[in-house]
PDB file of N, CA and C in Angstrom:
ATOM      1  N   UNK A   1     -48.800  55.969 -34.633  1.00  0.00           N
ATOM      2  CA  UNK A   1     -47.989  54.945 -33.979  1.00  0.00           C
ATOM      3  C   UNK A   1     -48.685  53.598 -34.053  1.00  0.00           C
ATOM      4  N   UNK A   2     -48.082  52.452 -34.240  1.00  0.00           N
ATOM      5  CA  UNK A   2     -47.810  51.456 -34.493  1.00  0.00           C
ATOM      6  C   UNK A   2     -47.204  50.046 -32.945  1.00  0.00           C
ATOM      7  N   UNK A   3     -48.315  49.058 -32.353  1.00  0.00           N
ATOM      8  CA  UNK A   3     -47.559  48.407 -31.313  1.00  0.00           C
ATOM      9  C   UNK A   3     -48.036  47.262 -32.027  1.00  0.00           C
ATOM     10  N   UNK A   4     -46.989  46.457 -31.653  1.00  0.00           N
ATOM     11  CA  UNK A   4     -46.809  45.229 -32.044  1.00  0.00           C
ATOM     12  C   UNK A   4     -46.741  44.201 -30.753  1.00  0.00           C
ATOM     13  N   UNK A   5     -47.758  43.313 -30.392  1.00  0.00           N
ATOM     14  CA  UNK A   5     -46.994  42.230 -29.535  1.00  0.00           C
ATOM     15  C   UNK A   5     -46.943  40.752 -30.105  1.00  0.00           C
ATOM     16  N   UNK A   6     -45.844  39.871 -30.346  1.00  0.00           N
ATOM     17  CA  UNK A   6     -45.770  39.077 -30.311  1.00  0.00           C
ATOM     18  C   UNK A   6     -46.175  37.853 -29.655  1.00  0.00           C
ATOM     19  N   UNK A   7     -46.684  36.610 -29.499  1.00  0.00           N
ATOM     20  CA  UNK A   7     -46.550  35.468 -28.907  1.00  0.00           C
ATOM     21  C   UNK A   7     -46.752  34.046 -29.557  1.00  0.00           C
ATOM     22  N   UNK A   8     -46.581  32.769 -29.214  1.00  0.00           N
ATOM     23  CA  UNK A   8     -46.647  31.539 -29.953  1.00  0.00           C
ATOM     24  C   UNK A   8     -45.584  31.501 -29.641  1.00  0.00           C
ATOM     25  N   UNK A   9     -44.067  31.731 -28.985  1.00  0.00           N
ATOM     26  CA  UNK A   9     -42.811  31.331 -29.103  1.00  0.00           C
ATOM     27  C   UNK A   9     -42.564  29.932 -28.341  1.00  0.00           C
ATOM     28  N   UNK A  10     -41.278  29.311 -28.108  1.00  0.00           N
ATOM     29  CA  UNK A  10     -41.427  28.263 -27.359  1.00  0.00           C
ATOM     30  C   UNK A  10     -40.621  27.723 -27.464  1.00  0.00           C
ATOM     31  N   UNK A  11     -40.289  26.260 -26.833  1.00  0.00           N
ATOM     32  CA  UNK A  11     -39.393  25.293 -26.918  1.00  0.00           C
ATOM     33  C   UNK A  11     -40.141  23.746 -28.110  1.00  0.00           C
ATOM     34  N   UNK A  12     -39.942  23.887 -29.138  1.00  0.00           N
ATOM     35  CA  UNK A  12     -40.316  22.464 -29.284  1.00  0.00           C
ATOM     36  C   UNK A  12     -39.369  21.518 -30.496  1.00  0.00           C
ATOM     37  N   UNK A  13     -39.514  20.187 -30.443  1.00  0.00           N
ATOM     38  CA  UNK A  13     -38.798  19.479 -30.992  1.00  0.00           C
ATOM     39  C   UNK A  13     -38.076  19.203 -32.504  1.00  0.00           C
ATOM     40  N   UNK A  14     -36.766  18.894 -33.009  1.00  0.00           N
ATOM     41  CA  UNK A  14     -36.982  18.917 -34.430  1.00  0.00           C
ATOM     42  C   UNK A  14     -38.275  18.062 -35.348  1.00  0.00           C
ATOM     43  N   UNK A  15     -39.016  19.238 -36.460  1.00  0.00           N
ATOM     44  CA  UNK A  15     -40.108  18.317 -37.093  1.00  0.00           C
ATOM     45  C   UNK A  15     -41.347  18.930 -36.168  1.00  0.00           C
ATOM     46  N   UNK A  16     -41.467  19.036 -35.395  1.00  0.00           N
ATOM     47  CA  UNK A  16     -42.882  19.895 -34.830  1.00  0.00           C
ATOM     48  C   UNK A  16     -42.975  21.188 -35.441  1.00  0.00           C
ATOM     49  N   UNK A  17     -44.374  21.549 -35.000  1.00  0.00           N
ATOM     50  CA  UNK A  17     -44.553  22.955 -35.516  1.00  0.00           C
ATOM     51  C   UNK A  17     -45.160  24.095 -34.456  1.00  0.00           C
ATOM     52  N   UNK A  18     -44.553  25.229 -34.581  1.00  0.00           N
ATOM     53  CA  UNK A  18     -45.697  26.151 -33.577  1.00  0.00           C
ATOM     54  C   UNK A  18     -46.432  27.437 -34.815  1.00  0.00           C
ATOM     55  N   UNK A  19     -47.105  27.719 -34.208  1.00  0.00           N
ATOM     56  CA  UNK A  19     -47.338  28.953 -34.750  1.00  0.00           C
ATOM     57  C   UNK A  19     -47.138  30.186 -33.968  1.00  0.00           C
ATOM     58  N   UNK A  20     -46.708  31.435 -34.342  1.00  0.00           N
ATOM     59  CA  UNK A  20     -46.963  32.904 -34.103  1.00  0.00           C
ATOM     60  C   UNK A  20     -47.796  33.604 -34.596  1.00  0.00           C
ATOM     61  N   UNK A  21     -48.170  34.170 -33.346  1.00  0.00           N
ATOM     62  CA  UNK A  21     -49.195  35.363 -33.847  1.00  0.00           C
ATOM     63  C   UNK A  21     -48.146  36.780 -33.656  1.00  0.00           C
ATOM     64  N   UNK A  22     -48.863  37.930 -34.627  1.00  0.00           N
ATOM     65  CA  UNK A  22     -48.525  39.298 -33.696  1.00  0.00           C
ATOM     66  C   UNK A  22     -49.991  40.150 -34.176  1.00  0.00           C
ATOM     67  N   UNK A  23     -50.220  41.040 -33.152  1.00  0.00           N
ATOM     68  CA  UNK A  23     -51.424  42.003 -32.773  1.00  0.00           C
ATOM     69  C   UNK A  23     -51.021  43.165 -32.915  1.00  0.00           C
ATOM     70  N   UNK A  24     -51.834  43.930 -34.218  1.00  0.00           N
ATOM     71  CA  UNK A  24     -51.209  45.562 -34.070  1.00  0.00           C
ATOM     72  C   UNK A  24     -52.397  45.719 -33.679  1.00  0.00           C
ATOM     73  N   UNK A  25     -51.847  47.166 -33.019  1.00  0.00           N
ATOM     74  CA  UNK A  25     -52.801  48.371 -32.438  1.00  0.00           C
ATOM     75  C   UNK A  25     -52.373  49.149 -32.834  1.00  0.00           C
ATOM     76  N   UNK A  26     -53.203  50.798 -32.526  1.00  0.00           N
ATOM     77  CA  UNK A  26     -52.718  51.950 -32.821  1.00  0.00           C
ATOM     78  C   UNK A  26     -52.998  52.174 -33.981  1.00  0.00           C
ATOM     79  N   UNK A  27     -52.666  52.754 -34.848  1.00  0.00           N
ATOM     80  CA  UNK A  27     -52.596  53.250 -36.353  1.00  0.00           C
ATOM     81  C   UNK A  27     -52.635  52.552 -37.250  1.00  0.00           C
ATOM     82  N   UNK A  28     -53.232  51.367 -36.985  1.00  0.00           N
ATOM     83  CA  UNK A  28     -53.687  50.065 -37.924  1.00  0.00           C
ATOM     84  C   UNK A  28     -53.854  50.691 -39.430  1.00  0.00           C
ATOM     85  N   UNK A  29     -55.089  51.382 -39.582  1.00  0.00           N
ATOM     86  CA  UNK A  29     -55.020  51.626 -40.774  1.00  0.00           C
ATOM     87  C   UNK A  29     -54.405  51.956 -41.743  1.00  0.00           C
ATOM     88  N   UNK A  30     -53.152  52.632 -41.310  1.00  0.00           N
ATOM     89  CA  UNK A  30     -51.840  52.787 -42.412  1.00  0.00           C
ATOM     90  C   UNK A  30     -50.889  51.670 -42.769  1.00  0.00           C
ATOM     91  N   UNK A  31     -51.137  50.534 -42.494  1.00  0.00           N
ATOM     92  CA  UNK A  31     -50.104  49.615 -42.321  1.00  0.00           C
ATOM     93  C   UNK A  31     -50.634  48.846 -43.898  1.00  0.00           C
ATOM     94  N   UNK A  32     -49.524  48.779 -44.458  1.00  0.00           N
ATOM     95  CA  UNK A  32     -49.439  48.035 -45.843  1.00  0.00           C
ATOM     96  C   UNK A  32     -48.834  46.571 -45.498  1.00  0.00           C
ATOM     97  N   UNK A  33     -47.894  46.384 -45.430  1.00  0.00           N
ATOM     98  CA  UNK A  33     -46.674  45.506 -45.211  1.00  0.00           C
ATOM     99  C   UNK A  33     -46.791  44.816 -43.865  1.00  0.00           C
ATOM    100  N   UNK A  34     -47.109  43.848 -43.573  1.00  0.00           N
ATOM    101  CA  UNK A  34     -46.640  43.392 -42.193  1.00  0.00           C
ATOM    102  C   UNK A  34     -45.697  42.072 -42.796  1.00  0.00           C
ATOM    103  N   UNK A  35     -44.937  40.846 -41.753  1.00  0.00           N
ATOM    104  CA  UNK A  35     -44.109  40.364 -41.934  1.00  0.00           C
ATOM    105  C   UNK A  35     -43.060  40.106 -40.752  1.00  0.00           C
ATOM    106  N   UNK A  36     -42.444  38.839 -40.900  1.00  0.00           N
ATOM    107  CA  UNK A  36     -41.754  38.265 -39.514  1.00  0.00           C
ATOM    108  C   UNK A  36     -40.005  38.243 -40.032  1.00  0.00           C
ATOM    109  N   UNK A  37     -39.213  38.643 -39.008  1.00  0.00           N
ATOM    110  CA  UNK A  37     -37.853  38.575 -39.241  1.00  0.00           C
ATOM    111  C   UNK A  37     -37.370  37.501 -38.294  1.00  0.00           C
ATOM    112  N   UNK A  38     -36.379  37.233 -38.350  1.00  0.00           N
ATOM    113  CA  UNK A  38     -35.222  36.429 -36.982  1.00  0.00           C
ATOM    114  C   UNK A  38     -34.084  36.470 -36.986  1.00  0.00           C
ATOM    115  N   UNK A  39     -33.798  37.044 -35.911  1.00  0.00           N
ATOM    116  CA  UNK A  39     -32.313  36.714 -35.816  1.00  0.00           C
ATOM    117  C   UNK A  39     -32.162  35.885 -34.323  1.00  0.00           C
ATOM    118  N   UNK A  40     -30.913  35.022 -35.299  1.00  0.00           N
ATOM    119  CA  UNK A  40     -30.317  33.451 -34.513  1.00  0.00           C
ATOM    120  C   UNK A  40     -28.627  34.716 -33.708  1.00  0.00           C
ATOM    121  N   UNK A  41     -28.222  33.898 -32.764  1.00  0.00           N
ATOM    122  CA  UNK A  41     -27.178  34.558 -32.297  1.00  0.00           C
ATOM    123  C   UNK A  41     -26.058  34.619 -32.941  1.00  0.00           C
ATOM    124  N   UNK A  42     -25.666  35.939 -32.776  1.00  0.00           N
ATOM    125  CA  UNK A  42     -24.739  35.838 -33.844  1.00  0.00           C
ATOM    126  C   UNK A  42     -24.880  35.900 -35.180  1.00  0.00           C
ATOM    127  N   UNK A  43     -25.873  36.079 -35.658  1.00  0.00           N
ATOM    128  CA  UNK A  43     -26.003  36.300 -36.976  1.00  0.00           C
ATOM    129  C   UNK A  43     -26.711  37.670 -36.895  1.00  0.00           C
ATOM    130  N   UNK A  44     -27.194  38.205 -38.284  1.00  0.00           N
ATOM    131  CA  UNK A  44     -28.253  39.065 -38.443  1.00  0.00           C
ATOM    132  C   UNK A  44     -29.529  39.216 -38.822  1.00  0.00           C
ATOM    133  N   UNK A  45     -29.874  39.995 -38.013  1.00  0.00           N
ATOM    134  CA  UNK A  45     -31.801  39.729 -38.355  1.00  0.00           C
ATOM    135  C   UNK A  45     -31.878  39.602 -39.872  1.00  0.00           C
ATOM    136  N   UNK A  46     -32.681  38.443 -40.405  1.00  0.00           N
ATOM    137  CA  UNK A  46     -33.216  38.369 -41.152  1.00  0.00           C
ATOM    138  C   UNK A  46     -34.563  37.755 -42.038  1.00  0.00           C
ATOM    139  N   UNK A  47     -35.146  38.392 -42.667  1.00  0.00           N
ATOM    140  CA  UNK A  47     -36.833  37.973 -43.686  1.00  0.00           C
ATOM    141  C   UNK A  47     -37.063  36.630 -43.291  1.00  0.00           C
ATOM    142  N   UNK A  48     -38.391  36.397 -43.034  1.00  0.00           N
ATOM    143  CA  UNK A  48     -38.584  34.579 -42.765  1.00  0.00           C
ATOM    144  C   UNK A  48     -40.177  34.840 -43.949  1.00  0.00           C
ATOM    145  N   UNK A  49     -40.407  35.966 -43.628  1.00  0.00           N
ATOM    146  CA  UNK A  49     -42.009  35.844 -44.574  1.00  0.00           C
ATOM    147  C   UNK A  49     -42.568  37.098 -44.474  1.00  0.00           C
ATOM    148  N   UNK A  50     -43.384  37.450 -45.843  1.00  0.00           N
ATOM    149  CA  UNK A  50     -44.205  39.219 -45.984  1.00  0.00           C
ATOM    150  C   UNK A  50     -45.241  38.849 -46.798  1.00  0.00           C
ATOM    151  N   UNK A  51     -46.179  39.596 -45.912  1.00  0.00           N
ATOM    152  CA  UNK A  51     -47.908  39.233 -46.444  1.00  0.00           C
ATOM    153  C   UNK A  51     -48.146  41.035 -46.879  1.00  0.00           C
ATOM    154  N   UNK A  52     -48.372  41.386 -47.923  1.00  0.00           N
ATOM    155  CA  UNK A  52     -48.786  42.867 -48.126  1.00  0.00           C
ATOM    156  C   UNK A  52     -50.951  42.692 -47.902  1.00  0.00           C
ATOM    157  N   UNK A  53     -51.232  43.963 -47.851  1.00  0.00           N
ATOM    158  CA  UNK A  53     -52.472  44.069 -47.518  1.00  0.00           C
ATOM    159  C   UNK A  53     -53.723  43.199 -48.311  1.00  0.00           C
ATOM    160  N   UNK A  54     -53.295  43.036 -49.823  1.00  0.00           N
ATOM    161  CA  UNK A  54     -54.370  42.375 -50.752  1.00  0.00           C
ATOM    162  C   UNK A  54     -53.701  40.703 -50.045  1.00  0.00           C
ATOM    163  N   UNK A  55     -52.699  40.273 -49.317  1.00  0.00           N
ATOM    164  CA  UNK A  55     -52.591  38.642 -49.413  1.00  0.00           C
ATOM    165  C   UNK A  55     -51.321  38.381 -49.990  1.00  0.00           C
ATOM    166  N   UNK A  56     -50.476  38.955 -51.126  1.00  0.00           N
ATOM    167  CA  UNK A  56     -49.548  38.686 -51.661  1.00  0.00           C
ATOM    168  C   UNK A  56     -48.503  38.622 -50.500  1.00  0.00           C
ATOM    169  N   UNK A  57     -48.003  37.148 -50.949  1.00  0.00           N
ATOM    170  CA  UNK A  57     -46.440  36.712 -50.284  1.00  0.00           C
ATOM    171  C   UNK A  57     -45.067  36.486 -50.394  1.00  0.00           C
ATOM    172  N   UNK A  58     -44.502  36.708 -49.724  1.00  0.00           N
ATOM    173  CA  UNK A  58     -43.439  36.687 -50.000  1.00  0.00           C
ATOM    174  C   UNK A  58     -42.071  35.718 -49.342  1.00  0.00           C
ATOM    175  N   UNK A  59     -41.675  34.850 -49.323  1.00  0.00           N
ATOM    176  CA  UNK A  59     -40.567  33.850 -47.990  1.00  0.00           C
ATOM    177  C   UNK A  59     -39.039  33.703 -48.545  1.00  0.00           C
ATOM    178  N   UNK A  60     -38.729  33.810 -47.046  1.00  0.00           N
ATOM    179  CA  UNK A  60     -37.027  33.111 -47.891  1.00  0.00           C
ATOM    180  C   UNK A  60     -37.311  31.743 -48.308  1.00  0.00           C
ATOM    181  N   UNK A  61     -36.075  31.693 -48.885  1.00  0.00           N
ATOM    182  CA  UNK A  61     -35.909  30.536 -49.509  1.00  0.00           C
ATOM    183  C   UNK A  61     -35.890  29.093 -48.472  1.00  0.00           C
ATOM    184  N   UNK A  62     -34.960  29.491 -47.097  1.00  0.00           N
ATOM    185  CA  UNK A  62     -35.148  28.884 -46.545  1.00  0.00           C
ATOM    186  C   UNK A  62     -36.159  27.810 -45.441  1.00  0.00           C
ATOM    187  N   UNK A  63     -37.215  28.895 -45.828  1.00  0.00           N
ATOM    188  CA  UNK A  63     -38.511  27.921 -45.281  1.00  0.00           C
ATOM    189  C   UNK A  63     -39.853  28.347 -45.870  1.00  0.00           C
ATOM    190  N   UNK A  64     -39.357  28.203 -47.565  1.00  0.00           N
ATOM    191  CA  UNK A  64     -40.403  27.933 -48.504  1.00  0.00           C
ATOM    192  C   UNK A  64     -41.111  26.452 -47.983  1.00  0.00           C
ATOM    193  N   UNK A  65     -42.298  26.205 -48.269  1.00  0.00           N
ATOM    194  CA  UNK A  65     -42.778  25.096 -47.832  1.00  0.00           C
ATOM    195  C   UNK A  65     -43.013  24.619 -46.775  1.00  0.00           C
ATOM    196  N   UNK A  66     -42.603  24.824 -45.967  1.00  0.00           N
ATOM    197  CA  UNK A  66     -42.748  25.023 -44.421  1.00  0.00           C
ATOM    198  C   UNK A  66     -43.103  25.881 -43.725  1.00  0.00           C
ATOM    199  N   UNK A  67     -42.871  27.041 -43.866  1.00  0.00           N
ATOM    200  CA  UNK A  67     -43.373  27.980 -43.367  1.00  0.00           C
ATOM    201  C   UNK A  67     -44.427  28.530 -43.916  1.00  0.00           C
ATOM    202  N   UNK A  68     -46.049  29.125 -43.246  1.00  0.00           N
ATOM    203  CA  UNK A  68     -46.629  29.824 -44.092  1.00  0.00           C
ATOM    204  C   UNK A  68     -47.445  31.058 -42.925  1.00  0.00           C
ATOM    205  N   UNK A  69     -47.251  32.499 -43.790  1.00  0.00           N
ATOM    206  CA  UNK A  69     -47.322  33.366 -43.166  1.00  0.00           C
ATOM    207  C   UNK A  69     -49.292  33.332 -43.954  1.00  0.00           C
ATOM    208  N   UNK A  70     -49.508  34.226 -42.604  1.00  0.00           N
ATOM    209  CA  UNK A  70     -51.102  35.128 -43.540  1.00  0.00           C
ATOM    210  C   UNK A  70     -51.842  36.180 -42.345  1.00  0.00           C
ATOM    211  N   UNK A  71     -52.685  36.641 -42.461  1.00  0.00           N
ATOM    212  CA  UNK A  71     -53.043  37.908 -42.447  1.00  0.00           C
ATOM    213  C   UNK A  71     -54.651  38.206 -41.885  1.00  0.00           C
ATOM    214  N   UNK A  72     -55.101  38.690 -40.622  1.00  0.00           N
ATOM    215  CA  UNK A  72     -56.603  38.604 -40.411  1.00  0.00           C
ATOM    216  C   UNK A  72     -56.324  39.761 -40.213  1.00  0.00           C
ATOM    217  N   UNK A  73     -57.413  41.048 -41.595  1.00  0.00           N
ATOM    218  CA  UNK A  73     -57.344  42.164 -41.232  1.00  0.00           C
ATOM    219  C   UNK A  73     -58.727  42.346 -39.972  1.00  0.00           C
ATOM    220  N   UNK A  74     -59.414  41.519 -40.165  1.00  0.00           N
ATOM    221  CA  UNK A  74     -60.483  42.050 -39.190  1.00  0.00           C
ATOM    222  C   UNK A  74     -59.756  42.070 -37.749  1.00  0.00           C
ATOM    223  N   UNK A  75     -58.772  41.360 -37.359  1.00  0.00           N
ATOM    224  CA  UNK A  75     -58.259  41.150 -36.534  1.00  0.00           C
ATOM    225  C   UNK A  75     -57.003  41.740 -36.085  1.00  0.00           C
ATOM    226  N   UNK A  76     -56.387  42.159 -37.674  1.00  0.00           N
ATOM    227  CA  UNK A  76     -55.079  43.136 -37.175  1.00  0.00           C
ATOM    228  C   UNK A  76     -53.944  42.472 -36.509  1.00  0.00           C
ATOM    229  N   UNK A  77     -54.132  41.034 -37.256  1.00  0.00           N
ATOM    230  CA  UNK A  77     -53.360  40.017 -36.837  1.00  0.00           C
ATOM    231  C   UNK A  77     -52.592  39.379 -37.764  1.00  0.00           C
ATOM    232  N   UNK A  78     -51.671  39.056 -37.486  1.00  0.00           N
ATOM    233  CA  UNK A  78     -50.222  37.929 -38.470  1.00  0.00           C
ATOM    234  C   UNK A  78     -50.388  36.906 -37.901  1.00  0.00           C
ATOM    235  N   UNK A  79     -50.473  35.802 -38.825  1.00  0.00           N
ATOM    236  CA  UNK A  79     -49.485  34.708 -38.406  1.00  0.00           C
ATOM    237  C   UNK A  79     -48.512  33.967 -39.221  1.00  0.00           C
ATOM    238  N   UNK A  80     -47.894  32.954 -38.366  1.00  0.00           N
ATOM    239  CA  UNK A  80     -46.931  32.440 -38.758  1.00  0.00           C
ATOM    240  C   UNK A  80     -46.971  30.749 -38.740  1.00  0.00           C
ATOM    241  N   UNK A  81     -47.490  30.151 -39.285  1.00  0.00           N
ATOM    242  CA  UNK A  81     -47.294  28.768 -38.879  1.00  0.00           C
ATOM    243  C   UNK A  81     -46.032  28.371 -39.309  1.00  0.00           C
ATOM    244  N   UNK A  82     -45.310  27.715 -38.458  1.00  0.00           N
ATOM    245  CA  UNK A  82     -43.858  26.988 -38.886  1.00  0.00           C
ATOM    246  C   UNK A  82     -43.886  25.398 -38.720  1.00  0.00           C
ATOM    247  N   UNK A  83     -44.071  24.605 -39.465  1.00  0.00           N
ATOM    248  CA  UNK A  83     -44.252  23.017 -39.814  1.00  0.00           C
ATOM    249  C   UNK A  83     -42.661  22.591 -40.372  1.00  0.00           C
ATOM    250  N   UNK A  84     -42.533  21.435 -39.793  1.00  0.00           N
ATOM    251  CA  UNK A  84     -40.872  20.961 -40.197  1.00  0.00           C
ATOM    252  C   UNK A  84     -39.881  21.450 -39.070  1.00  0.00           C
ATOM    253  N   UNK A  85     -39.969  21.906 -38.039  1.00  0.00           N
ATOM    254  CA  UNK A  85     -38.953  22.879 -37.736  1.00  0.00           C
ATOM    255  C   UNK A  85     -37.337  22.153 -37.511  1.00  0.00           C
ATOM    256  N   UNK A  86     -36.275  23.084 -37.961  1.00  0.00           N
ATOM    257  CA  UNK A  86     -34.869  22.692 -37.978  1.00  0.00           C
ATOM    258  C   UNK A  86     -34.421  23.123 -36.460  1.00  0.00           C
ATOM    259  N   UNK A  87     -33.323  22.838 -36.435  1.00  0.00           N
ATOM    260  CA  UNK A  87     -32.433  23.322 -35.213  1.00  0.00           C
ATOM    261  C   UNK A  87     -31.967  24.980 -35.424  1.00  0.00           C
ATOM    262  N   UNK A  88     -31.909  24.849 -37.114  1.00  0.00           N
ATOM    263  CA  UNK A  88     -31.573  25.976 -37.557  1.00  0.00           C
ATOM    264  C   UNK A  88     -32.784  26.727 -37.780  1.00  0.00           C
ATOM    265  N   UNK A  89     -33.568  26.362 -37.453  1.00  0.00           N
ATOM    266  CA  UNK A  89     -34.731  27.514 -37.350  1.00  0.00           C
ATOM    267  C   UNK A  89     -34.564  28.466 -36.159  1.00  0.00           C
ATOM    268  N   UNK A  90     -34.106  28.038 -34.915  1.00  0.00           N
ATOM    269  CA  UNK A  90     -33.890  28.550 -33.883  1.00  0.00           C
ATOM    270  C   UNK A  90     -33.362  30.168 -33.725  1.00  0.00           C
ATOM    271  N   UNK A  91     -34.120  31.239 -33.606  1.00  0.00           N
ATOM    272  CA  UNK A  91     -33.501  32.362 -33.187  1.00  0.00           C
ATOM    273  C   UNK A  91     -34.995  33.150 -32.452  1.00  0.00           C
ATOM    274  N   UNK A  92     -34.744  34.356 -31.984  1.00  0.00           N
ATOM    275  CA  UNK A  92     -35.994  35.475 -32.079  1.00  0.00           C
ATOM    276  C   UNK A  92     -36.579  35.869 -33.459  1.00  0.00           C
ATOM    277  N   UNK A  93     -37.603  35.511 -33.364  1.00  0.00           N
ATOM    278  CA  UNK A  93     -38.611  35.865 -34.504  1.00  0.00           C
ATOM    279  C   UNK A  93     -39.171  36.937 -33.840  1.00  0.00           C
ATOM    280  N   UNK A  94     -39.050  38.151 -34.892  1.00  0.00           N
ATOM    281  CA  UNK A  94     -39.757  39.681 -34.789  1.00  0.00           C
ATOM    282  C   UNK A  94     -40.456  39.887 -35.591  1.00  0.00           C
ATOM    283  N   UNK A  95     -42.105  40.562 -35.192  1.00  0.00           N
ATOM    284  CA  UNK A  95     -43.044  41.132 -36.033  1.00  0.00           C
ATOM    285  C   UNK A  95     -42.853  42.819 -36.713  1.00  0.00           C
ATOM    286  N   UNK A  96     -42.796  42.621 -37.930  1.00  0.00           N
ATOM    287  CA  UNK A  96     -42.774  43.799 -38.274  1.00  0.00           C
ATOM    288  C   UNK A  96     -43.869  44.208 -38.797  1.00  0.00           C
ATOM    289  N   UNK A  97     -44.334  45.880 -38.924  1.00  0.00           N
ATOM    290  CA  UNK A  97     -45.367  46.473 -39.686  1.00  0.00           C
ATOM    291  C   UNK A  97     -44.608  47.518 -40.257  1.00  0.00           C
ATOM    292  N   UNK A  98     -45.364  47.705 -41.831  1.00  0.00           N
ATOM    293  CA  UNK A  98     -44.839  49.057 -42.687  1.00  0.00           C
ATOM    294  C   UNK A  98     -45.748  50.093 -42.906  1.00  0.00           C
ATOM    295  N   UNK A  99     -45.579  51.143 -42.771  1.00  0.00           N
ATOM    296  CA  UNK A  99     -46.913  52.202 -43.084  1.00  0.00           C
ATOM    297  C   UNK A  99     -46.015  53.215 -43.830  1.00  0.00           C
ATOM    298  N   UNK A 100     -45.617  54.458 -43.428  1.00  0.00           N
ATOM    299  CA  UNK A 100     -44.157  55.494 -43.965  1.00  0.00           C
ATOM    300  C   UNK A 100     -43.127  55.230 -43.278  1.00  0.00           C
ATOM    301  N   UNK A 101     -42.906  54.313 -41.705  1.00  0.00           N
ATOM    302  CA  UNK A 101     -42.146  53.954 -41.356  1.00  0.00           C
ATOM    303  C   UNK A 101     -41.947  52.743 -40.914  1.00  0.00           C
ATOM    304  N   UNK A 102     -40.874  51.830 -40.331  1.00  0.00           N
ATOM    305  CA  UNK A 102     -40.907  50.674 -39.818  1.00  0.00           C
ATOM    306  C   UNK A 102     -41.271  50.792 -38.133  1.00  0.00           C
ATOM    307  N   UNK A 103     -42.262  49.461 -38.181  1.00  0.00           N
ATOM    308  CA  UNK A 103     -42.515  49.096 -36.438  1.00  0.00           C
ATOM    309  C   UNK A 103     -42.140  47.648 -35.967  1.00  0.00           C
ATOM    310  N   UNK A 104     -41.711  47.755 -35.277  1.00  0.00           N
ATOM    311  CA  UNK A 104     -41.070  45.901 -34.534  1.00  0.00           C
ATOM    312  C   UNK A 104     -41.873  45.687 -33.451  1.00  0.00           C
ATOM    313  N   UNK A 105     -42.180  44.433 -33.349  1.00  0.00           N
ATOM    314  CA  UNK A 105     -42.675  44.019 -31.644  1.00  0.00           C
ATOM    315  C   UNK A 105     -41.162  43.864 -30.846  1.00  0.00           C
ATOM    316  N   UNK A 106     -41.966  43.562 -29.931  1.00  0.00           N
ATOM    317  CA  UNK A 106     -40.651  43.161 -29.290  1.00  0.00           C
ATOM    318  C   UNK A 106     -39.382  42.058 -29.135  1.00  0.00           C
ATOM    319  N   UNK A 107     -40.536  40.650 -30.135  1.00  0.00           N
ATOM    320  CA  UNK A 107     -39.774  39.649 -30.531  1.00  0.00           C
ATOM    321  C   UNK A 107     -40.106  38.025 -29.474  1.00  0.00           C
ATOM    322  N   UNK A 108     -40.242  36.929 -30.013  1.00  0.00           N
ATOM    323  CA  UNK A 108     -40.143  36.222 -29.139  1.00  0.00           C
ATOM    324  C   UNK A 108     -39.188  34.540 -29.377  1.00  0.00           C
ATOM    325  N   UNK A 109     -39.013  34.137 -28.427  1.00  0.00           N
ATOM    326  CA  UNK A 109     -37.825  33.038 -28.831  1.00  0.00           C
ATOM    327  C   UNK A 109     -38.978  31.871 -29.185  1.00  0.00           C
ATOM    328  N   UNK A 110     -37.868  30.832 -30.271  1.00  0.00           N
ATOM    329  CA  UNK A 110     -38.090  29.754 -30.582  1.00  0.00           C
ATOM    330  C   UNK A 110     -37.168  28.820 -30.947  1.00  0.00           C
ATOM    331  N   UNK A 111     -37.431  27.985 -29.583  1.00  0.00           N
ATOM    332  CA  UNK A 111     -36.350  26.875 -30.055  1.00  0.00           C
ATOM    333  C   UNK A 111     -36.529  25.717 -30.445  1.00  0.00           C
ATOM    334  N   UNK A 112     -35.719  24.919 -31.232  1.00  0.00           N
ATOM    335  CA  UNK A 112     -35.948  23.593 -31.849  1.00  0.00           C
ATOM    336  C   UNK A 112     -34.826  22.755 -31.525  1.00  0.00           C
ATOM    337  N   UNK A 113     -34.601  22.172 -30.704  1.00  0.00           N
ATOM    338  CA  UNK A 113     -34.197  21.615 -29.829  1.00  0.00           C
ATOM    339  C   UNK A 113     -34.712  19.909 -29.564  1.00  0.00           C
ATOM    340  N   UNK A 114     -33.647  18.910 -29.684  1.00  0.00           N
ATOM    341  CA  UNK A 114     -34.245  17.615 -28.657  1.00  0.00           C
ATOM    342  C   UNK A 114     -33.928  17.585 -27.524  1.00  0.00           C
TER     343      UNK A 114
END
């Protein structure tokens, strides 16, 4: 088993940036894949960024350049820096981990908002 907690979420302005972290525990060592999703209301969760174990990345399209994910294995940690932020960036961002199965945190909000 696999826990995930999220935090870094928040309220901040269009054009600021926050970052997220997420913290696995548990069964760390099987985890290949980690990586952040979001879903905005009303829409469906979806990919914002995937760091596999050697570093290789992966982002939507939509916040190529702005967004940049990476990876402290000593730490068993993700992050997420988000620079530029839109209005449309705005939803729950969820941490995921991959090992033989999928694990989610629990998710935390971010809004971009004036």
């Amino acid at each position: 088993q696999v826990q995930l907690v999220e935090s870094g979420g928040g309220l901040v302005q269009p054009g600021g940036s926050l970052r997220l972290s997420c913290a696995a525990s548990g069964s760390i060592f099987s985890i290949n894949v980690m990586g952040w999703y979001r879903q905005a209301p009303g829409k469906q969760r979806e990919l914002v960024a995937i760091i596999g174990r050697g570093g290789s990345t992966n982002y939507a399209d939509s916040v190529k350049g702005r967004f940049t994910i990476s990876r402290d294995n000593a730490k068993d940690t993700v992050y997420l820096q988000m620079n530029s932020l839109k209005p449309e960036d705005t939803a729950v961002y969820y941490c995921k981990a991959v090992d033989t199965r999928d694990y989610w945190g629990q998710g935390t909000q971010v809004t971009v908002s004036s």
